[in-house]
PDB file of N, CA and C in Angstrom:
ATOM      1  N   UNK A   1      84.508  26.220 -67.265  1.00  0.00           N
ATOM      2  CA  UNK A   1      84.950  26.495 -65.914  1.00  0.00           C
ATOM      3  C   UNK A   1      84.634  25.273 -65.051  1.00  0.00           C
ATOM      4  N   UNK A   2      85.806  25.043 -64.159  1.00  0.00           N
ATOM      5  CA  UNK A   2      85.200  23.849 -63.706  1.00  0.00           C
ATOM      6  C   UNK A   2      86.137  23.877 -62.042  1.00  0.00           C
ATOM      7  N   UNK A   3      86.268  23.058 -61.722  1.00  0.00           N
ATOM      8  CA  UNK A   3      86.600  22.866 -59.963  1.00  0.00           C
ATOM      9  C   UNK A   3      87.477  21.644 -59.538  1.00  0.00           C
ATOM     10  N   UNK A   4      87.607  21.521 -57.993  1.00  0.00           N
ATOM     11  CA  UNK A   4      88.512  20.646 -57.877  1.00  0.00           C
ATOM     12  C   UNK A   4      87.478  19.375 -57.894  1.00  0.00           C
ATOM     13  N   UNK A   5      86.024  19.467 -57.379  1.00  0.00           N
ATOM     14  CA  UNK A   5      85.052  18.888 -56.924  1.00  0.00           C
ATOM     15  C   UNK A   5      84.660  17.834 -58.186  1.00  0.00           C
ATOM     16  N   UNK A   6      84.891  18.541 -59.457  1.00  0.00           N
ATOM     17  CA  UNK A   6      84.218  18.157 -60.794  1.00  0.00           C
ATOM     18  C   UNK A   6      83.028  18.458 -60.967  1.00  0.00           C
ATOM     19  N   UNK A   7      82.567  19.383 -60.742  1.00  0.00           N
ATOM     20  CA  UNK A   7      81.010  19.948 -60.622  1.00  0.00           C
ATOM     21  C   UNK A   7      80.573  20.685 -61.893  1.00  0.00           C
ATOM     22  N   UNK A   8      80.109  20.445 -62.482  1.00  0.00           N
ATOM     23  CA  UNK A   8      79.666  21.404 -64.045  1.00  0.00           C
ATOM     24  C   UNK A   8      79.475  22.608 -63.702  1.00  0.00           C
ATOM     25  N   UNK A   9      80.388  23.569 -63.842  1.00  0.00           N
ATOM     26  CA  UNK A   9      80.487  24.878 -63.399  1.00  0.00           C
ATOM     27  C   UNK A   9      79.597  25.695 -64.478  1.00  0.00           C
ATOM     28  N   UNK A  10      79.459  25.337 -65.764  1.00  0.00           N
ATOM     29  CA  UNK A  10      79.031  25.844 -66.558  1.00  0.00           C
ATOM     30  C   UNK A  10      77.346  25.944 -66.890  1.00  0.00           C
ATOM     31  N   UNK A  11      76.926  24.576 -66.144  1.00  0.00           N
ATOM     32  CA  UNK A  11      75.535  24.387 -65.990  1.00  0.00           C
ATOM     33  C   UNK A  11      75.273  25.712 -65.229  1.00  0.00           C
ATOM     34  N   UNK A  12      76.089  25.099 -63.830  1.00  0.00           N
ATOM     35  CA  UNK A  12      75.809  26.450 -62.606  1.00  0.00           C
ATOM     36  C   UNK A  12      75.704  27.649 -63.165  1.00  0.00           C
ATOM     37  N   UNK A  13      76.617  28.220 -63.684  1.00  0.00           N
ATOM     38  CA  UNK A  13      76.362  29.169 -64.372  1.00  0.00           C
ATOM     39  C   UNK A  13      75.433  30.339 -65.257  1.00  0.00           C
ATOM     40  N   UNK A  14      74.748  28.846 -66.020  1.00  0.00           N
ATOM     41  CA  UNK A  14      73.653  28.971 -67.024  1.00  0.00           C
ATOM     42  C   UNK A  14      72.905  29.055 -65.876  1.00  0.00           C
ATOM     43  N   UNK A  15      72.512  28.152 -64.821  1.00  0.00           N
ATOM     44  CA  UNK A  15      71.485  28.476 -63.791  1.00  0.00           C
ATOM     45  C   UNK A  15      71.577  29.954 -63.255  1.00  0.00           C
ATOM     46  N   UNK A  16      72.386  30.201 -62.816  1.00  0.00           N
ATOM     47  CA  UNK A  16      72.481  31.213 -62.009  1.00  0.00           C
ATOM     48  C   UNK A  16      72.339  32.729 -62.757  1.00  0.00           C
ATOM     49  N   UNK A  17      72.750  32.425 -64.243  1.00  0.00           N
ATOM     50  CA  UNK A  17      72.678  33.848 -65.316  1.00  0.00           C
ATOM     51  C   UNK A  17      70.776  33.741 -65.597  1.00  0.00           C
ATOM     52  N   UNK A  18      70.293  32.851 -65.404  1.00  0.00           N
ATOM     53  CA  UNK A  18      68.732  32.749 -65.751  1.00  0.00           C
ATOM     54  C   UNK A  18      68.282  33.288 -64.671  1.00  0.00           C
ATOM     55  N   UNK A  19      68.975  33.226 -63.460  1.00  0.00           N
ATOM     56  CA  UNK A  19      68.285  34.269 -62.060  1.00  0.00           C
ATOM     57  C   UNK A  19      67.455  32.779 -61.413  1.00  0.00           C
ATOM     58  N   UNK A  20      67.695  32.031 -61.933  1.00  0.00           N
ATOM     59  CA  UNK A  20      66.670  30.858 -61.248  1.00  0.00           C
ATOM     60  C   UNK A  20      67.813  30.055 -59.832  1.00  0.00           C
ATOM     61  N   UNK A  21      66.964  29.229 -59.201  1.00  0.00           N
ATOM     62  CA  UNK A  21      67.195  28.229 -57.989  1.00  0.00           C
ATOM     63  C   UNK A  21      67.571  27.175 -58.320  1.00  0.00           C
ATOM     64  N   UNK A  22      67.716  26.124 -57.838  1.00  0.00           N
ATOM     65  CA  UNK A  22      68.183  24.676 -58.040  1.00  0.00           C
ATOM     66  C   UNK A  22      66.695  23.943 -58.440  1.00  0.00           C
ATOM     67  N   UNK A  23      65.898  24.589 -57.173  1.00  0.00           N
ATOM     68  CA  UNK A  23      64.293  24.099 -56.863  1.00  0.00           C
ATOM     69  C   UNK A  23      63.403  24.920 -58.723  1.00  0.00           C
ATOM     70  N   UNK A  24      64.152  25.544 -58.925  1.00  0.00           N
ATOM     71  CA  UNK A  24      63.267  26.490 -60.060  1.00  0.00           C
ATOM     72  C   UNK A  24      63.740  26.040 -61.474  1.00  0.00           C
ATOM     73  N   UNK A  25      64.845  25.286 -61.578  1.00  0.00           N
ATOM     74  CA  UNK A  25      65.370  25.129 -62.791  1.00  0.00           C
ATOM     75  C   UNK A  25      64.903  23.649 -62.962  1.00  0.00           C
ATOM     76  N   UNK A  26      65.371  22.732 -61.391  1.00  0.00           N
ATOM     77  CA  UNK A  26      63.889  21.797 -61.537  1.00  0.00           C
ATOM     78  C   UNK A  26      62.646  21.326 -62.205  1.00  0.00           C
ATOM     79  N   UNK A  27      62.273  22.563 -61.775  1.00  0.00           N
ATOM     80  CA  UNK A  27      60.814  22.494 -62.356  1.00  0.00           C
ATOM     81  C   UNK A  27      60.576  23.001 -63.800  1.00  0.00           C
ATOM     82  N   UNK A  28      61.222  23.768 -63.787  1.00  0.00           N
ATOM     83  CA  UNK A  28      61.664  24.414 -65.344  1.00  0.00           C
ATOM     84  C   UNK A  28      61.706  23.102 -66.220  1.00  0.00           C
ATOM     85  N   UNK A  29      62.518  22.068 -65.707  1.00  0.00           N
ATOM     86  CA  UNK A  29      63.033  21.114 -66.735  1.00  0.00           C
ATOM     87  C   UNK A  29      62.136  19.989 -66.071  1.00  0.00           C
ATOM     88  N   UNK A  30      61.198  20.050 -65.553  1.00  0.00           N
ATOM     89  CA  UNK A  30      60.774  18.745 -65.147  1.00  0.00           C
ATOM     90  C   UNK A  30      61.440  17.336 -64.611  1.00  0.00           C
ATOM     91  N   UNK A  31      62.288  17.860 -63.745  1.00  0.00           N
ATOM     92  CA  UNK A  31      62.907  16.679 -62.857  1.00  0.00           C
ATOM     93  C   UNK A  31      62.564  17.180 -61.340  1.00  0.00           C
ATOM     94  N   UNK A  32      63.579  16.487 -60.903  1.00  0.00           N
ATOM     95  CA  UNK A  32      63.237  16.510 -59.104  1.00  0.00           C
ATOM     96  C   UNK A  32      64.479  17.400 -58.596  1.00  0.00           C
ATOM     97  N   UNK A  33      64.644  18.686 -57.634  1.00  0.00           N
ATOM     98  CA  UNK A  33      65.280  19.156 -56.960  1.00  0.00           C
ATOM     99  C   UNK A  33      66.690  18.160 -56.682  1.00  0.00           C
ATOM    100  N   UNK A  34      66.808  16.996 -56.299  1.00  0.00           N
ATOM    101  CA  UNK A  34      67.612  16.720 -55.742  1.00  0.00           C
ATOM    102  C   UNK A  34      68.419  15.981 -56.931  1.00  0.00           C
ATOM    103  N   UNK A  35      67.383  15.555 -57.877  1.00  0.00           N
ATOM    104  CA  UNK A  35      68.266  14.929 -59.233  1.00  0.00           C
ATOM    105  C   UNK A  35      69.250  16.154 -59.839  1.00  0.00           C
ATOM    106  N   UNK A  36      68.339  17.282 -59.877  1.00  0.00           N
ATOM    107  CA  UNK A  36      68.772  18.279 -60.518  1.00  0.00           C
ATOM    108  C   UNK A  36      70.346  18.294 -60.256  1.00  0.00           C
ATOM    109  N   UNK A  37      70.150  18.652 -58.453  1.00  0.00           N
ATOM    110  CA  UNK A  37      71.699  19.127 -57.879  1.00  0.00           C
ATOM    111  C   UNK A  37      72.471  18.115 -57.872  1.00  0.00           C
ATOM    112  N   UNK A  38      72.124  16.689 -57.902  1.00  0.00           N
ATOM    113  CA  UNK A  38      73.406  15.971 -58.134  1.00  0.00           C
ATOM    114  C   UNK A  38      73.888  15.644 -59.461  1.00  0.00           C
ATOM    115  N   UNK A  39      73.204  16.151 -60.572  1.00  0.00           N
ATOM    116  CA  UNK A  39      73.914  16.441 -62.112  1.00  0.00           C
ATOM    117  C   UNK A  39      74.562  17.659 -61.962  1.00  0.00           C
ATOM    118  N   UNK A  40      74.273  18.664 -61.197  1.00  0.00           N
ATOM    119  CA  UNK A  40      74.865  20.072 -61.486  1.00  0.00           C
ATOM    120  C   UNK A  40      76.387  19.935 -60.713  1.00  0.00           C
ATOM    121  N   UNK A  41      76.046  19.054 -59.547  1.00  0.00           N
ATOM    122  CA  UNK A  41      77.190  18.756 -58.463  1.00  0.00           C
ATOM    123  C   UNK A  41      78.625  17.562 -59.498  1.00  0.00           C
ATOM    124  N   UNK A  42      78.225  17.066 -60.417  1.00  0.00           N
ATOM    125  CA  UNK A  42      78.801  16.174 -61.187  1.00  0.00           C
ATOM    126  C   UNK A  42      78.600  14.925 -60.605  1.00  0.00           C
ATOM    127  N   UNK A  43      77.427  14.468 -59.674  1.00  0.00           N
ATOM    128  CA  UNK A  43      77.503  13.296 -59.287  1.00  0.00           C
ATOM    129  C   UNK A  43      76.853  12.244 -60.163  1.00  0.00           C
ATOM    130  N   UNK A  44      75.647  12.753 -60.822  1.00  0.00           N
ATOM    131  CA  UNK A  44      75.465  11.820 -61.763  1.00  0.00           C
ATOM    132  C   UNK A  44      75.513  12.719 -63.162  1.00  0.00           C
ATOM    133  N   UNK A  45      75.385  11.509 -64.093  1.00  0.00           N
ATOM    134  CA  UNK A  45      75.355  11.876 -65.801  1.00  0.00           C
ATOM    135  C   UNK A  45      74.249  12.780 -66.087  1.00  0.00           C
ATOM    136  N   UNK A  46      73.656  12.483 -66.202  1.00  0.00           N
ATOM    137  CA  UNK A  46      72.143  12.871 -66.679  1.00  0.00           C
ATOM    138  C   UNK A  46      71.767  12.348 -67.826  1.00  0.00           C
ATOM    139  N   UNK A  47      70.770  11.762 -67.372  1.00  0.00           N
ATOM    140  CA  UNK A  47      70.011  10.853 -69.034  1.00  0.00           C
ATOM    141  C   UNK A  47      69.668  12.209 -70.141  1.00  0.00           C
ATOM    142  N   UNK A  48      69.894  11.412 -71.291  1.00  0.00           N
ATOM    143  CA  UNK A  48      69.421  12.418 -72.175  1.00  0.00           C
ATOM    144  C   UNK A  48      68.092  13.119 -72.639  1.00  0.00           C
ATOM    145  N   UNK A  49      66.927  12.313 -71.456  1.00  0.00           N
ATOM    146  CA  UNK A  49      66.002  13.918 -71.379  1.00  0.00           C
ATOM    147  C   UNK A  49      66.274  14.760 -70.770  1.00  0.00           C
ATOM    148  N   UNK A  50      66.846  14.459 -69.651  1.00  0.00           N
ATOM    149  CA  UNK A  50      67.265  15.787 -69.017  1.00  0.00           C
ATOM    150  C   UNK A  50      68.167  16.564 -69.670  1.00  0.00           C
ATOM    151  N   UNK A  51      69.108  16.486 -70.373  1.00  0.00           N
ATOM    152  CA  UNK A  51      69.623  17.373 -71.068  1.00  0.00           C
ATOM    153  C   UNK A  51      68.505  18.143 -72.684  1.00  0.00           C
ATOM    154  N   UNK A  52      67.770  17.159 -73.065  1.00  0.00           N
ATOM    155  CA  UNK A  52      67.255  17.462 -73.938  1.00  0.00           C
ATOM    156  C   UNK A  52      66.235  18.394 -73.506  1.00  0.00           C
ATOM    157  N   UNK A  53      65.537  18.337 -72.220  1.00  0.00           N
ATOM    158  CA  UNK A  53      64.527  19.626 -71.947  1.00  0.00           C
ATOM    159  C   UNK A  53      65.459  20.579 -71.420  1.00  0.00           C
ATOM    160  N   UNK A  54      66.850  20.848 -70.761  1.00  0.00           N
ATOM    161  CA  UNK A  54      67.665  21.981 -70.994  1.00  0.00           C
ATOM    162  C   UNK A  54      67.699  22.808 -71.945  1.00  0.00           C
ATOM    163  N   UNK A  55      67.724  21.734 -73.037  1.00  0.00           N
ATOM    164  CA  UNK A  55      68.172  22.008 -74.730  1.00  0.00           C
ATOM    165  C   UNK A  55      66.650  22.712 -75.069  1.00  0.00           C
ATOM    166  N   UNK A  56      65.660  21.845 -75.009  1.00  0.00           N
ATOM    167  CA  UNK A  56      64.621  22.945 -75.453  1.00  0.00           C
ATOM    168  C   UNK A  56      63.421  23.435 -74.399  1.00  0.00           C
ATOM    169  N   UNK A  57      63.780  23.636 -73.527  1.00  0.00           N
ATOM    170  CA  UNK A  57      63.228  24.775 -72.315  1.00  0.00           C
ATOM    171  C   UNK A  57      63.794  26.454 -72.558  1.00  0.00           C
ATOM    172  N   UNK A  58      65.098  26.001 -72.641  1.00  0.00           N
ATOM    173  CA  UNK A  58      66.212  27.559 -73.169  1.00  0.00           C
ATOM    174  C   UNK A  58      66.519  27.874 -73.802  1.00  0.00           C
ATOM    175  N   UNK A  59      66.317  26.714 -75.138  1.00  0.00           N
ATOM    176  CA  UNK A  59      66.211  27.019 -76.538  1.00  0.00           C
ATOM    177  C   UNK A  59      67.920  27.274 -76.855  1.00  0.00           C
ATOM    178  N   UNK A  60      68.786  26.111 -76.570  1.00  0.00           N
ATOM    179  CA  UNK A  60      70.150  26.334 -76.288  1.00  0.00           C
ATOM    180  C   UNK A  60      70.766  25.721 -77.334  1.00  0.00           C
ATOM    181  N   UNK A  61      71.693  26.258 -78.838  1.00  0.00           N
ATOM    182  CA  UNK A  61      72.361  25.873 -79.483  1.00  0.00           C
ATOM    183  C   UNK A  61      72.958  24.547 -79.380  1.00  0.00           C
ATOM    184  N   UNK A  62      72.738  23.574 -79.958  1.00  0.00           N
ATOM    185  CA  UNK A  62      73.974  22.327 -79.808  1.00  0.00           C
ATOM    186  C   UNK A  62      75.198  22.388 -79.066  1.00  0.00           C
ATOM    187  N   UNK A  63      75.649  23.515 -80.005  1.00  0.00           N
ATOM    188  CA  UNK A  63      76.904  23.531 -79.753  1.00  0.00           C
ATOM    189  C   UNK A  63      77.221  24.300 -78.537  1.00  0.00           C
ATOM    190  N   UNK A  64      76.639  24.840 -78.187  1.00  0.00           N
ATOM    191  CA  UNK A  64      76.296  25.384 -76.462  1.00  0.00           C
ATOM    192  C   UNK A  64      75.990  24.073 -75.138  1.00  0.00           C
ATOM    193  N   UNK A  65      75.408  23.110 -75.629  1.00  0.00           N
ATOM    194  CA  UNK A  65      75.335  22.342 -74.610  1.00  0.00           C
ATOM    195  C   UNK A  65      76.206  20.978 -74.417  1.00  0.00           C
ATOM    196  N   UNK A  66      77.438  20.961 -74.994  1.00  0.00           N
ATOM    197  CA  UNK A  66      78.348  20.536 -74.786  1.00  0.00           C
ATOM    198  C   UNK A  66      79.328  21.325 -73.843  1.00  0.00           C
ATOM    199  N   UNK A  67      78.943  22.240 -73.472  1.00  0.00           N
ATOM    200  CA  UNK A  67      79.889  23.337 -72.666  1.00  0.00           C
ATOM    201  C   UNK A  67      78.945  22.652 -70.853  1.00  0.00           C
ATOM    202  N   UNK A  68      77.299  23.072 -71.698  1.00  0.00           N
ATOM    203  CA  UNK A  68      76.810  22.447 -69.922  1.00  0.00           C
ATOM    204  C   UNK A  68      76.695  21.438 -69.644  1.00  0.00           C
ATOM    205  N   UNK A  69      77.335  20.377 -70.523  1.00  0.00           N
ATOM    206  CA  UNK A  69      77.528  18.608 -70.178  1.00  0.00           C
ATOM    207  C   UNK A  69      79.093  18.393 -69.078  1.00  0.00           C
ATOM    208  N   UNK A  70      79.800  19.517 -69.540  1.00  0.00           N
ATOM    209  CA  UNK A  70      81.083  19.229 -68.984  1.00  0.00           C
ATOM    210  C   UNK A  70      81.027  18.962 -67.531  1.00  0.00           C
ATOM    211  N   UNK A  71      81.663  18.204 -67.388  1.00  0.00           N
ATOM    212  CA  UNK A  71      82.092  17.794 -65.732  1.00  0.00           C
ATOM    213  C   UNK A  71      83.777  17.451 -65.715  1.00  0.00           C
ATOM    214  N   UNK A  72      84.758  18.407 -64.611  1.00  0.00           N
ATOM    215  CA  UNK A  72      85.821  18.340 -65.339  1.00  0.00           C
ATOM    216  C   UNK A  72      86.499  18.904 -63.757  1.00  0.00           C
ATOM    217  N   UNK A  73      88.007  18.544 -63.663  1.00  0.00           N
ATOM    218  CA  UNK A  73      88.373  18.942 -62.126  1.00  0.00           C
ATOM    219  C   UNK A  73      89.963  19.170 -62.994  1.00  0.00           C
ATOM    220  N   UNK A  74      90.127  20.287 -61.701  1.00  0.00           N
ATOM    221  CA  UNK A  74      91.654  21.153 -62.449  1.00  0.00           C
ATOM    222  C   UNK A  74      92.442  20.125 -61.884  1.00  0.00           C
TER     223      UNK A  74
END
């Protein structure tokens, strides 16, 4: 799922089905609030720790986190 914005709708998603915050998933993954939202926003990439403590904070299939890498505009 994605937007006109290019925003990883699917991250959002995963955030928002965990019941967590921007500020909570943060900390969850050990980055900073504002890094967080501008990977979730599609503004930046995200280095691959940050995806890798996604990957094992939530304990998220491989093949599942190619869905929350996407950044993609209709």
């Amino acid at each position: 799922m994605t937007n006109k914005n290019g925003q990883r709708m699917n991250l959002k998603l995963f955030r928002v089905e965990k019941g967590l915050t921007q500020s909570e998933m943060a900390a969850a993954i050990g980055c900073a609030r504002p890094t967080y939202s501008l990977i979730e926003e599609g503004a930046r990439g995200g280095r691959f720790g940050f995806w890798n403590s996604i990957q094992q904070t939530f304990d998220v299939p491989s093949e599942e986190m190619f869905e929350l890498m996407k950044c993609g505009k209709e």
